[in-house]
PDB file of N, CA and C in Angstrom:
ATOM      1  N   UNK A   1     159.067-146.912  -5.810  1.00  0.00           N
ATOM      2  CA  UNK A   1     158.868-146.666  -4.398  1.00  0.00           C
ATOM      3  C   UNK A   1     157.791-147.631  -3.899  1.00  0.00           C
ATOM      4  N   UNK A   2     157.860-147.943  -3.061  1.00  0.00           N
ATOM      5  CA  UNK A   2     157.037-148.701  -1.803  1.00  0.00           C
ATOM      6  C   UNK A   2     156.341-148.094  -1.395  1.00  0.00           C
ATOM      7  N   UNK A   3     154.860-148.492  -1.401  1.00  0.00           N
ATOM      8  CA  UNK A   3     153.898-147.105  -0.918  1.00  0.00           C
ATOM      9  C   UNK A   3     152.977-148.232   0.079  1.00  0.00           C
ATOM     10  N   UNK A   4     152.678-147.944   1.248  1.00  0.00           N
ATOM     11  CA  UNK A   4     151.572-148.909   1.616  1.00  0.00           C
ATOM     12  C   UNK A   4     150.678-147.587   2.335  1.00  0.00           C
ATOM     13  N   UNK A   5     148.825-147.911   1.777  1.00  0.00           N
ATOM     14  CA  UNK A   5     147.950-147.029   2.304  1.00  0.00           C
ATOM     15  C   UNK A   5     147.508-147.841   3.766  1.00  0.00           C
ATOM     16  N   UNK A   6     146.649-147.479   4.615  1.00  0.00           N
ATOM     17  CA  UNK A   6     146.417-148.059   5.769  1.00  0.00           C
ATOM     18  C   UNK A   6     145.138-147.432   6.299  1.00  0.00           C
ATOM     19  N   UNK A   7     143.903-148.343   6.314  1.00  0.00           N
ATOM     20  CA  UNK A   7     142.557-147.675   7.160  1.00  0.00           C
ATOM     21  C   UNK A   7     141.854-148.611   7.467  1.00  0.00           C
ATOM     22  N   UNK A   8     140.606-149.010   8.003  1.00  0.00           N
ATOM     23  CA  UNK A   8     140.321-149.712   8.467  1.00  0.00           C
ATOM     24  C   UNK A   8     139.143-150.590   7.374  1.00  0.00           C
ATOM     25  N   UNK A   9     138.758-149.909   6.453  1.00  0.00           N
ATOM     26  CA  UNK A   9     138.287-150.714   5.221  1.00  0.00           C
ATOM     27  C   UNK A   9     138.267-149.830   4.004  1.00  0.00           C
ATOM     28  N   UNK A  10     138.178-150.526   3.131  1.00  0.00           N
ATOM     29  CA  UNK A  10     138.419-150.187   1.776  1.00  0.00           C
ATOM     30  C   UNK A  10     137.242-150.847   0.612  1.00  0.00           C
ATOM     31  N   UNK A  11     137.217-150.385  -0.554  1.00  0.00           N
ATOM     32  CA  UNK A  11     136.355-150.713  -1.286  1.00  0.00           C
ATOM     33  C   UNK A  11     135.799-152.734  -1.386  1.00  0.00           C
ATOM     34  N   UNK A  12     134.882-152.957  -1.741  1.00  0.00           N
ATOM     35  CA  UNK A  12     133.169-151.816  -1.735  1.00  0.00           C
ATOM     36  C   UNK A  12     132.560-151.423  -0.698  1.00  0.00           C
ATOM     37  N   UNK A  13     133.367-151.843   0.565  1.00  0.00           N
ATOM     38  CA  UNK A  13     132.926-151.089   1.586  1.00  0.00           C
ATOM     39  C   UNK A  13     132.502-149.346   0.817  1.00  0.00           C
ATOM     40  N   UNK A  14     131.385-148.874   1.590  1.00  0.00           N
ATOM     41  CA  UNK A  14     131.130-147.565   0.581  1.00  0.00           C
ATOM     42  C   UNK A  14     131.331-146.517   1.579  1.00  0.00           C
ATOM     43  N   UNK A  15     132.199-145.321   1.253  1.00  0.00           N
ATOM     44  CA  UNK A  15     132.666-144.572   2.337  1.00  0.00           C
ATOM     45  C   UNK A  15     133.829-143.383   1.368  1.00  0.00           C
ATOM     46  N   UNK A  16     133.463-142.486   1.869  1.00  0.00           N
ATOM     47  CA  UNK A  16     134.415-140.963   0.754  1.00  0.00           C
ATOM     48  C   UNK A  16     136.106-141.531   1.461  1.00  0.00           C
ATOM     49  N   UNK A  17     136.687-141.900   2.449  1.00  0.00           N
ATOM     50  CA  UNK A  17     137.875-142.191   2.824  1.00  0.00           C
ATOM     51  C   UNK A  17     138.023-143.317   1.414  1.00  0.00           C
ATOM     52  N   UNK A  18     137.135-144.854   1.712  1.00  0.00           N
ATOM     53  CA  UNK A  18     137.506-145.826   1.376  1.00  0.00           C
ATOM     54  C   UNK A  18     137.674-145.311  -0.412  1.00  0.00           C
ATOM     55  N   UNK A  19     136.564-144.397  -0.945  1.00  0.00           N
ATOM     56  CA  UNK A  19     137.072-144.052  -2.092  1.00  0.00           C
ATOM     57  C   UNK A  19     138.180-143.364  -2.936  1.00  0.00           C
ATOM     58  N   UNK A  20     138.493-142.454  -1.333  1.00  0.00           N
ATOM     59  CA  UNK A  20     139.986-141.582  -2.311  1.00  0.00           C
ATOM     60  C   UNK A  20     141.069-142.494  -2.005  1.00  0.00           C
ATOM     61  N   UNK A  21     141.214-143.391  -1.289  1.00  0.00           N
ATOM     62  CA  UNK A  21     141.924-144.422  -1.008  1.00  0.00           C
ATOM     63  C   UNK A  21     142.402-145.028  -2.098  1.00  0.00           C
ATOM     64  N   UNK A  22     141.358-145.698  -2.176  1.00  0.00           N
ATOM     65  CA  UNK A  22     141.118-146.555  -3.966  1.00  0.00           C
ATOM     66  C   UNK A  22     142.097-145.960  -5.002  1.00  0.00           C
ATOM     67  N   UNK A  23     141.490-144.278  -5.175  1.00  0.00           N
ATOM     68  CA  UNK A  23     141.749-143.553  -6.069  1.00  0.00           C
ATOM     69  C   UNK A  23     143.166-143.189  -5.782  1.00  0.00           C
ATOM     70  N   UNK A  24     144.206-142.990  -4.991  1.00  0.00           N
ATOM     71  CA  UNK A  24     145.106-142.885  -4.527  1.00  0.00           C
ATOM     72  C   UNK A  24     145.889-143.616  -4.885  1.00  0.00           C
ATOM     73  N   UNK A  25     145.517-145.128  -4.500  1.00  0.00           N
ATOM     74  CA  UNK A  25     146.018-146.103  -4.882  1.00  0.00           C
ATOM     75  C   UNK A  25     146.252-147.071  -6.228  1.00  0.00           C
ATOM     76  N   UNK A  26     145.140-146.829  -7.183  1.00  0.00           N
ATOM     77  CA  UNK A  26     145.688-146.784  -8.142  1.00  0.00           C
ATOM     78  C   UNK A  26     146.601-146.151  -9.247  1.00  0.00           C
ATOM     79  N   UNK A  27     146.313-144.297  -8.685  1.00  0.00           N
ATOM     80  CA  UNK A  27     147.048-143.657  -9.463  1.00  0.00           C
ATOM     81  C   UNK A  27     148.554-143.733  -9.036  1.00  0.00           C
ATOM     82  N   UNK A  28     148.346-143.948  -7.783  1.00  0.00           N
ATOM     83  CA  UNK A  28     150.234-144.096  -7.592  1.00  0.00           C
ATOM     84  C   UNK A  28     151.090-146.042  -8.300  1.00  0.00           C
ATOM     85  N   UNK A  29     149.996-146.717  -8.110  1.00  0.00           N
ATOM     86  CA  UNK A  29     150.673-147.856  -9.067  1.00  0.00           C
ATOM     87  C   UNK A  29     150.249-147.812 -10.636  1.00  0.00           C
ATOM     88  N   UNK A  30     149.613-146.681 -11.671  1.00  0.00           N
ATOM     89  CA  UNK A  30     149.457-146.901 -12.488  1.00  0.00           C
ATOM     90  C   UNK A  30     151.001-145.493 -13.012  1.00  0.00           C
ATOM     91  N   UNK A  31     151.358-144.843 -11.584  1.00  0.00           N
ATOM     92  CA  UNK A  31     153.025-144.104 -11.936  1.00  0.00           C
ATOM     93  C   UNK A  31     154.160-144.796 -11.288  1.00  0.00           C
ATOM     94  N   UNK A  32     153.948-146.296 -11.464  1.00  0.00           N
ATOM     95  CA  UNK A  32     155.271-147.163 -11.351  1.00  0.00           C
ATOM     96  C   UNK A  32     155.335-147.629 -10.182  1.00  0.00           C
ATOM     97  N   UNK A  33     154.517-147.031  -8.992  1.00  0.00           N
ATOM     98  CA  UNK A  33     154.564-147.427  -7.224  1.00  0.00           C
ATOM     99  C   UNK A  33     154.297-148.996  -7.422  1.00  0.00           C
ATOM    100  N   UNK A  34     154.891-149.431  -6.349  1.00  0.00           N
ATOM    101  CA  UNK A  34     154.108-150.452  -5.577  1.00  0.00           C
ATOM    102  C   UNK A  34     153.362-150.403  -4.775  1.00  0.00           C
ATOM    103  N   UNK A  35     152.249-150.421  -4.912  1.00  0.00           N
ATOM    104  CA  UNK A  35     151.140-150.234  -3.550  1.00  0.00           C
ATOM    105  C   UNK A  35     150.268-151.290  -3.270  1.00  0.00           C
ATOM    106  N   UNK A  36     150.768-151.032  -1.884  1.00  0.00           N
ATOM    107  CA  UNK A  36     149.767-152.122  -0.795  1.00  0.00           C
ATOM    108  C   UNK A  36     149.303-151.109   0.009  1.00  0.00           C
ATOM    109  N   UNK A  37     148.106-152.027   0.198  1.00  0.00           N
ATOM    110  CA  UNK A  37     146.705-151.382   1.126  1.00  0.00           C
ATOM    111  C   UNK A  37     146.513-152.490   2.564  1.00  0.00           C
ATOM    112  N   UNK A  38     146.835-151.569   3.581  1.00  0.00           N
ATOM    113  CA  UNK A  38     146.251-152.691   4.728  1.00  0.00           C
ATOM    114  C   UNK A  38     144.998-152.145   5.019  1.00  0.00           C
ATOM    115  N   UNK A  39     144.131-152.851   5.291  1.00  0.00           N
ATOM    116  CA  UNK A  39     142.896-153.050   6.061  1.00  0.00           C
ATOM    117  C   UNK A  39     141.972-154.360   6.495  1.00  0.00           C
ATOM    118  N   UNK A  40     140.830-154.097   7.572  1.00  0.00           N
ATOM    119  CA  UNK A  40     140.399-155.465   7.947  1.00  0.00           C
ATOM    120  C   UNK A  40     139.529-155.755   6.827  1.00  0.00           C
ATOM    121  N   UNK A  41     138.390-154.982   6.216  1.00  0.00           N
ATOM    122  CA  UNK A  41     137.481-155.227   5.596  1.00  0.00           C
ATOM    123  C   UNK A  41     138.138-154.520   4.419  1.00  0.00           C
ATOM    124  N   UNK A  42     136.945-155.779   3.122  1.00  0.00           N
ATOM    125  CA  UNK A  42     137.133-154.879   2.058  1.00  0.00           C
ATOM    126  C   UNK A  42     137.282-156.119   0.966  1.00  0.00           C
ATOM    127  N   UNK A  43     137.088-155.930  -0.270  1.00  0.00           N
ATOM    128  CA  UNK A  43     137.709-156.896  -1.287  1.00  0.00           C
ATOM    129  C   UNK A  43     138.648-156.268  -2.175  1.00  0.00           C
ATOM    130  N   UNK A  44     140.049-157.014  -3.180  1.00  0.00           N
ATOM    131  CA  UNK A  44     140.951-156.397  -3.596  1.00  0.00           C
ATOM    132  C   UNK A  44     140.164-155.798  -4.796  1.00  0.00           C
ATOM    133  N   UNK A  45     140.231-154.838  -5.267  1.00  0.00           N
ATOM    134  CA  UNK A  45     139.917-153.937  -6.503  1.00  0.00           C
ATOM    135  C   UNK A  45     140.337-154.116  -7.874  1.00  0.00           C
ATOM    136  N   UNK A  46     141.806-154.172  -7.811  1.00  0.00           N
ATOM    137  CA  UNK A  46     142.610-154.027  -8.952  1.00  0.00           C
ATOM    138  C   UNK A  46     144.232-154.956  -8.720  1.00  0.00           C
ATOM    139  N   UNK A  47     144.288-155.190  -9.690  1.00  0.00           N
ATOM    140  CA  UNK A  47     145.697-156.207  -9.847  1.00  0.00           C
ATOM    141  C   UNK A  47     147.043-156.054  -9.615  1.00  0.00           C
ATOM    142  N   UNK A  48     146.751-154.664  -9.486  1.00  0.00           N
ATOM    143  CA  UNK A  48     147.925-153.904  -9.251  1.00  0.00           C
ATOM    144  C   UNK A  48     148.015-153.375  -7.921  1.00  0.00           C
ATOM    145  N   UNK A  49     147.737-153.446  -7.401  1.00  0.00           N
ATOM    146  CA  UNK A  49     147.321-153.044  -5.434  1.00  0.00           C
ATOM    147  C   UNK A  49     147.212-154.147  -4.764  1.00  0.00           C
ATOM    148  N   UNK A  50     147.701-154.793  -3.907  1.00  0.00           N
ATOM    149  CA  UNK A  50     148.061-155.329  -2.982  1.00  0.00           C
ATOM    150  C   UNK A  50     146.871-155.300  -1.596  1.00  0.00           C
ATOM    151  N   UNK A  51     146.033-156.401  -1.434  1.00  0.00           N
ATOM    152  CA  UNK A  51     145.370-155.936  -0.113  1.00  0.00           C
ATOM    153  C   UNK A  51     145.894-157.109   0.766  1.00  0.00           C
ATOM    154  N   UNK A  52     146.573-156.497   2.021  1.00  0.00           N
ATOM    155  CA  UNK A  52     146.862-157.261   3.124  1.00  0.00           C
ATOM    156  C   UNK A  52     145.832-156.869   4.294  1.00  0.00           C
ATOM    157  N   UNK A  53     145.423-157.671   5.225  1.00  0.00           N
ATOM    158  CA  UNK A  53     144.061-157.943   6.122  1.00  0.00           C
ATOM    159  C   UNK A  53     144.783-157.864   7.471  1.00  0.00           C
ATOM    160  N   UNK A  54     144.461-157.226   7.905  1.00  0.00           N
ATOM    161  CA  UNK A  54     144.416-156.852   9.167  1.00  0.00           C
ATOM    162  C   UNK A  54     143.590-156.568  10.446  1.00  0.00           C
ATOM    163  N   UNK A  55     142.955-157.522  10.737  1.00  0.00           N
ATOM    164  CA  UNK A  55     141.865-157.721  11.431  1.00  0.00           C
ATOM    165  C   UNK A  55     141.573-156.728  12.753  1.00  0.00           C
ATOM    166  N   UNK A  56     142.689-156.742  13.666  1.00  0.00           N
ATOM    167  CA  UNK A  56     142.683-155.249  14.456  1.00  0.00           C
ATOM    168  C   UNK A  56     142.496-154.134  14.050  1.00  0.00           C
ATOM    169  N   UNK A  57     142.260-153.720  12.804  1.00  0.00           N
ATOM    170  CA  UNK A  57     142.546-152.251  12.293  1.00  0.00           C
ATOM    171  C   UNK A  57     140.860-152.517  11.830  1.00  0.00           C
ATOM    172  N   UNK A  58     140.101-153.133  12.556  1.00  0.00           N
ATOM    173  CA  UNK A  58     138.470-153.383  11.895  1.00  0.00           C
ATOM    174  C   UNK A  58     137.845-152.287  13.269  1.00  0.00           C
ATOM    175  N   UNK A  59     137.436-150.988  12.544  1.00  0.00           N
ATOM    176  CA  UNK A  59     136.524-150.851  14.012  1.00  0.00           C
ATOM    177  C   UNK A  59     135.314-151.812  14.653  1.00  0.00           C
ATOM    178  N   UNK A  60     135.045-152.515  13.909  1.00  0.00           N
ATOM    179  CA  UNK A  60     133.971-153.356  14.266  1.00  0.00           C
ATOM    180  C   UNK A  60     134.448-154.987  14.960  1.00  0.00           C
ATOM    181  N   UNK A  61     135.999-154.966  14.819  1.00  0.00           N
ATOM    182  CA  UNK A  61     136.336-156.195  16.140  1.00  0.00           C
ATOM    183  C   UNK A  61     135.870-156.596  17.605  1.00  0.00           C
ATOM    184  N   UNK A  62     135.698-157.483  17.713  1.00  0.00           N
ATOM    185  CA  UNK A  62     135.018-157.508  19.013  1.00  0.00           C
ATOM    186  C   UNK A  62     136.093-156.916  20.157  1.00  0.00           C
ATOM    187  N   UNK A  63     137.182-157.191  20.187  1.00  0.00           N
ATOM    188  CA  UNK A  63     138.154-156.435  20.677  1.00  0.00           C
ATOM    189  C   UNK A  63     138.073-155.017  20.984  1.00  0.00           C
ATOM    190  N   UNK A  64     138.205-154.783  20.157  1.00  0.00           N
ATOM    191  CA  UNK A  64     138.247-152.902  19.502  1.00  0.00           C
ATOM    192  C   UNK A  64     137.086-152.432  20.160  1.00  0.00           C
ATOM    193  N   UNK A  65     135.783-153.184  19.958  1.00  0.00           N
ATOM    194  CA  UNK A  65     134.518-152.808  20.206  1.00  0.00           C
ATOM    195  C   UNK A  65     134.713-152.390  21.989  1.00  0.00           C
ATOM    196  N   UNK A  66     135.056-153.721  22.678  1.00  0.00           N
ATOM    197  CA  UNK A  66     135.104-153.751  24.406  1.00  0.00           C
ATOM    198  C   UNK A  66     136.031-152.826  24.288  1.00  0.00           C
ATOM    199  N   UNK A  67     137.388-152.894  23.964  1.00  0.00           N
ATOM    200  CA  UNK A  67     137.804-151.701  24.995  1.00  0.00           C
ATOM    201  C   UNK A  67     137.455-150.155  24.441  1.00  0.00           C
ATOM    202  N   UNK A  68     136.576-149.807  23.415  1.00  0.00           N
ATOM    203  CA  UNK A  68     135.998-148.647  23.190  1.00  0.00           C
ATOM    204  C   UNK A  68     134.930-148.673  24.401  1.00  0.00           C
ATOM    205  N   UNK A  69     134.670-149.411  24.874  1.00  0.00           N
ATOM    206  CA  UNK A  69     133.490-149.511  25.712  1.00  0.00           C
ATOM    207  C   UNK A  69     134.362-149.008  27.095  1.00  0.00           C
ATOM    208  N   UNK A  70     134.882-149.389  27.334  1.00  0.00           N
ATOM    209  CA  UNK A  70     136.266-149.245  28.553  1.00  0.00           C
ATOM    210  C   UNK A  70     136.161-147.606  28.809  1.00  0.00           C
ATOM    211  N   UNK A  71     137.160-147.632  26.662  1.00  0.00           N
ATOM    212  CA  UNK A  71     137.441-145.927  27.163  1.00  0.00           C
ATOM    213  C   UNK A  71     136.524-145.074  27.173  1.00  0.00           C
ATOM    214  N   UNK A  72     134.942-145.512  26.823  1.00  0.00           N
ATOM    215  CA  UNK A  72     134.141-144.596  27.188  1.00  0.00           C
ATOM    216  C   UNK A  72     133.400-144.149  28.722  1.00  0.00           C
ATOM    217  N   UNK A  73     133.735-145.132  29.134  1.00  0.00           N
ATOM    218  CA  UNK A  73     133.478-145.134  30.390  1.00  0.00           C
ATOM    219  C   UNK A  73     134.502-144.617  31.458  1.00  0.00           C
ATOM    220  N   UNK A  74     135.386-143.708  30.386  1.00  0.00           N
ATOM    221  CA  UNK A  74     136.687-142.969  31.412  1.00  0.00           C
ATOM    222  C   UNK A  74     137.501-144.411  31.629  1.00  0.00           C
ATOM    223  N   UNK A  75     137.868-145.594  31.156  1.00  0.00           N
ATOM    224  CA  UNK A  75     138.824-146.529  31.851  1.00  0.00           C
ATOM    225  C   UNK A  75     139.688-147.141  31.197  1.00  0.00           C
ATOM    226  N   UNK A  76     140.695-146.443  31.121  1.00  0.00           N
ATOM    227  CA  UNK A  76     141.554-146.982  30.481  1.00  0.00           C
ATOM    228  C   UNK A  76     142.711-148.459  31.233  1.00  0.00           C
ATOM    229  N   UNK A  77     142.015-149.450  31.185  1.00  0.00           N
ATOM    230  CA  UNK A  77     142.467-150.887  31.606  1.00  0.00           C
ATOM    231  C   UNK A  77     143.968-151.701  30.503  1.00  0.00           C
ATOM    232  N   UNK A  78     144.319-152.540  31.441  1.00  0.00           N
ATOM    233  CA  UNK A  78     145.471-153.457  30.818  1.00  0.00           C
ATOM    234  C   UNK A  78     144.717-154.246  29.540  1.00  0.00           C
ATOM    235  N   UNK A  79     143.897-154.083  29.335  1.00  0.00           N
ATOM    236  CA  UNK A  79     143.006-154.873  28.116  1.00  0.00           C
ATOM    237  C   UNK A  79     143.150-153.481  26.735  1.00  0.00           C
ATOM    238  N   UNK A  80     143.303-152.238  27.248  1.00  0.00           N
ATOM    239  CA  UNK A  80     143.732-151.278  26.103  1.00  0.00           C
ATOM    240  C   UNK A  80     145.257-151.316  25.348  1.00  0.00           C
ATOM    241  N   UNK A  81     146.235-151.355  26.603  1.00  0.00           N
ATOM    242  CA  UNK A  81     147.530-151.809  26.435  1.00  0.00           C
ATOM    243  C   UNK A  81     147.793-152.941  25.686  1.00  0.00           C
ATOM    244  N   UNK A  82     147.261-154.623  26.218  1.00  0.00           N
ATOM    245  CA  UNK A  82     147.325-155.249  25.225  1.00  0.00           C
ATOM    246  C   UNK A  82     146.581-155.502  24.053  1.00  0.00           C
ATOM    247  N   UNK A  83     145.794-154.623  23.633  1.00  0.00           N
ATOM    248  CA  UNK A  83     144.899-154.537  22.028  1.00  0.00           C
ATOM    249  C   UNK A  83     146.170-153.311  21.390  1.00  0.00           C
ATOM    250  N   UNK A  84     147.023-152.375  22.145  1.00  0.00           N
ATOM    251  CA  UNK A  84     147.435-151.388  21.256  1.00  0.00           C
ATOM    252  C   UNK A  84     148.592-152.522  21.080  1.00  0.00           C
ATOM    253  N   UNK A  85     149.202-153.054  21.754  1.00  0.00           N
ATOM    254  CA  UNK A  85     150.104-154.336  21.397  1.00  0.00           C
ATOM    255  C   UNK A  85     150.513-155.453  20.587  1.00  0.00           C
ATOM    256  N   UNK A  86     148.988-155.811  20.205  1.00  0.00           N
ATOM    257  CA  UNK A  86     148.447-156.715  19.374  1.00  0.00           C
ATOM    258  C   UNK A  86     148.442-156.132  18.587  1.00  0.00           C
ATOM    259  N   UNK A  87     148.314-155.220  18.211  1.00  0.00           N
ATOM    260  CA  UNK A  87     147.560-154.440  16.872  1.00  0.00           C
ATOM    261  C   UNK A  87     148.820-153.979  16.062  1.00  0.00           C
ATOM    262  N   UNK A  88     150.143-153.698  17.064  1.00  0.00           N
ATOM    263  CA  UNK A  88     150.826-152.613  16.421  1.00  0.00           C
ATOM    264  C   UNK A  88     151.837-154.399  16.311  1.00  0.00           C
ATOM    265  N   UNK A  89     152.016-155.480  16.431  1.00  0.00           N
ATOM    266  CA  UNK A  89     151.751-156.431  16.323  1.00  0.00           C
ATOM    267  C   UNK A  89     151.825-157.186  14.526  1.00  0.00           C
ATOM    268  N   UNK A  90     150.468-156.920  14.745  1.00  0.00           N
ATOM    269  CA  UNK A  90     149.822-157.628  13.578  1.00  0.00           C
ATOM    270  C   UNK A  90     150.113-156.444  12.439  1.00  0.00           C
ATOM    271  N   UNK A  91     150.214-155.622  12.436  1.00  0.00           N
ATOM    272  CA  UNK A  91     150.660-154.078  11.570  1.00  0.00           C
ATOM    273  C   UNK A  91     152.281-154.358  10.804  1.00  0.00           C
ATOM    274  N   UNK A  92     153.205-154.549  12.239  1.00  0.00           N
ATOM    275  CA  UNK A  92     154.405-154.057  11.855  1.00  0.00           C
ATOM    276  C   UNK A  92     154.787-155.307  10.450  1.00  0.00           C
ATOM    277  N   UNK A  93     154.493-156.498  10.521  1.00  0.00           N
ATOM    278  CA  UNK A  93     154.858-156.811   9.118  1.00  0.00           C
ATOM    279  C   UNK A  93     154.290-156.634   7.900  1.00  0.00           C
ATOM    280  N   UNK A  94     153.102-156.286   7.938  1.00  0.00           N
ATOM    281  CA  UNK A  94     151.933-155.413   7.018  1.00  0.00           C
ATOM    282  C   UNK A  94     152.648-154.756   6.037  1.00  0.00           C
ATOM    283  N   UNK A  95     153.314-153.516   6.931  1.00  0.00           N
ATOM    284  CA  UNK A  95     153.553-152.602   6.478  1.00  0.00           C
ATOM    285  C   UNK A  95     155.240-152.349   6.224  1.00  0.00           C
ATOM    286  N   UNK A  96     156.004-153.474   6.740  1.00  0.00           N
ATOM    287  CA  UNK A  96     157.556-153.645   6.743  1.00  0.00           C
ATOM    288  C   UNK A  96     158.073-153.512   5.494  1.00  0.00           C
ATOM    289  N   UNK A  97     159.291-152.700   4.716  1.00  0.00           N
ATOM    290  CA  UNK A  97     159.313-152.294   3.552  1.00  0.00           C
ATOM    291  C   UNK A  97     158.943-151.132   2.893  1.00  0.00           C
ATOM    292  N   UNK A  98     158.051-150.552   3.468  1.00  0.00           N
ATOM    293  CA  UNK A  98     158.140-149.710   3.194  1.00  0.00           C
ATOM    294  C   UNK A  98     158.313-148.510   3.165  1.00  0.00           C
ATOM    295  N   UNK A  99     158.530-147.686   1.674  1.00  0.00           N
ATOM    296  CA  UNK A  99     158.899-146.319   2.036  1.00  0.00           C
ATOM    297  C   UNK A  99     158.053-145.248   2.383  1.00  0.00           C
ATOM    298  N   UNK A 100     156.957-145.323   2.277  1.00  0.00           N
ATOM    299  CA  UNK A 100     155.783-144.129   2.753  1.00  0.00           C
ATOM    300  C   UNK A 100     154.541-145.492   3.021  1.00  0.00           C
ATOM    301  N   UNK A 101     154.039-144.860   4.213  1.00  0.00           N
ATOM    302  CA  UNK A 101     152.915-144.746   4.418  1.00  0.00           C
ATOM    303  C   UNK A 101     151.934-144.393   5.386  1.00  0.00           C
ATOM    304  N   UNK A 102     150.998-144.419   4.223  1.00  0.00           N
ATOM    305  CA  UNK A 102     149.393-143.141   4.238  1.00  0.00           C
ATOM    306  C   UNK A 102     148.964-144.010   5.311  1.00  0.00           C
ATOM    307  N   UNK A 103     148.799-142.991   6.594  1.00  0.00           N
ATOM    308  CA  UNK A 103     147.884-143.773   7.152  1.00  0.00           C
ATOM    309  C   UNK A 103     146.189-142.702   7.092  1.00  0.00           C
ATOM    310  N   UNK A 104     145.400-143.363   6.764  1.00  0.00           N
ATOM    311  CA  UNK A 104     143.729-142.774   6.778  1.00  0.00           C
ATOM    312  C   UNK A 104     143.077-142.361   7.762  1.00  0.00           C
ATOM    313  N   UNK A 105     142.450-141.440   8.662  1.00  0.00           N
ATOM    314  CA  UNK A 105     141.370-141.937   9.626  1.00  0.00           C
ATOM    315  C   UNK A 105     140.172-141.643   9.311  1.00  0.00           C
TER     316      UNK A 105
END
């Protein structure tokens, strides 16, 4: 099976998500999976896991950053529309192929 996990960083970023992630992810490719991991940050772990980069999925993009700034200010602008665009974008071949996936928040 095709497994791809998905969050916005992963190990050594240090974080209880980014760790059961990890842990997730190896135990499902050390029971025959293929697993890929998208995220922006992070370095690959293990040889057997797959990290594809995805720079929109960084909460810390400068992108991401402004229009969080937007929607906090109650405003949801054409600059939210095209970041959810971009993003889902830069994602859909990421994650193309496969049969499950984890997404994290």
């Amino acid at each position: 099976m095709n497994i791809t996990l998905l969050h916005y960083s992963v190990p050594p970023i240090v974080g209880g998500v980014e760790s059961v992630l990890a842990h997730q992810a190896d135990l499902m490719a050390a029971a025959g999976h293929t697993v890929a991991v998208v995220a922006a940050r992070g370095e690959p772990w293990s040889e057997h896991v797959a990290l594809r980069r995805a720079p929109l999925a960084d909460s810390r993009h400068p992108e991401v950053l402004a229009v969080k700034a937007e929607l906090d200010d109650g405003l949801v602008t054409d600059r939210f529309a095209a970041l959810r665009a971009a993003t889902a974008e830069q994602l859909r071949p990421l994650v193309a192929g496969s049969d499950v996936l984890i997404a994290h928040n």
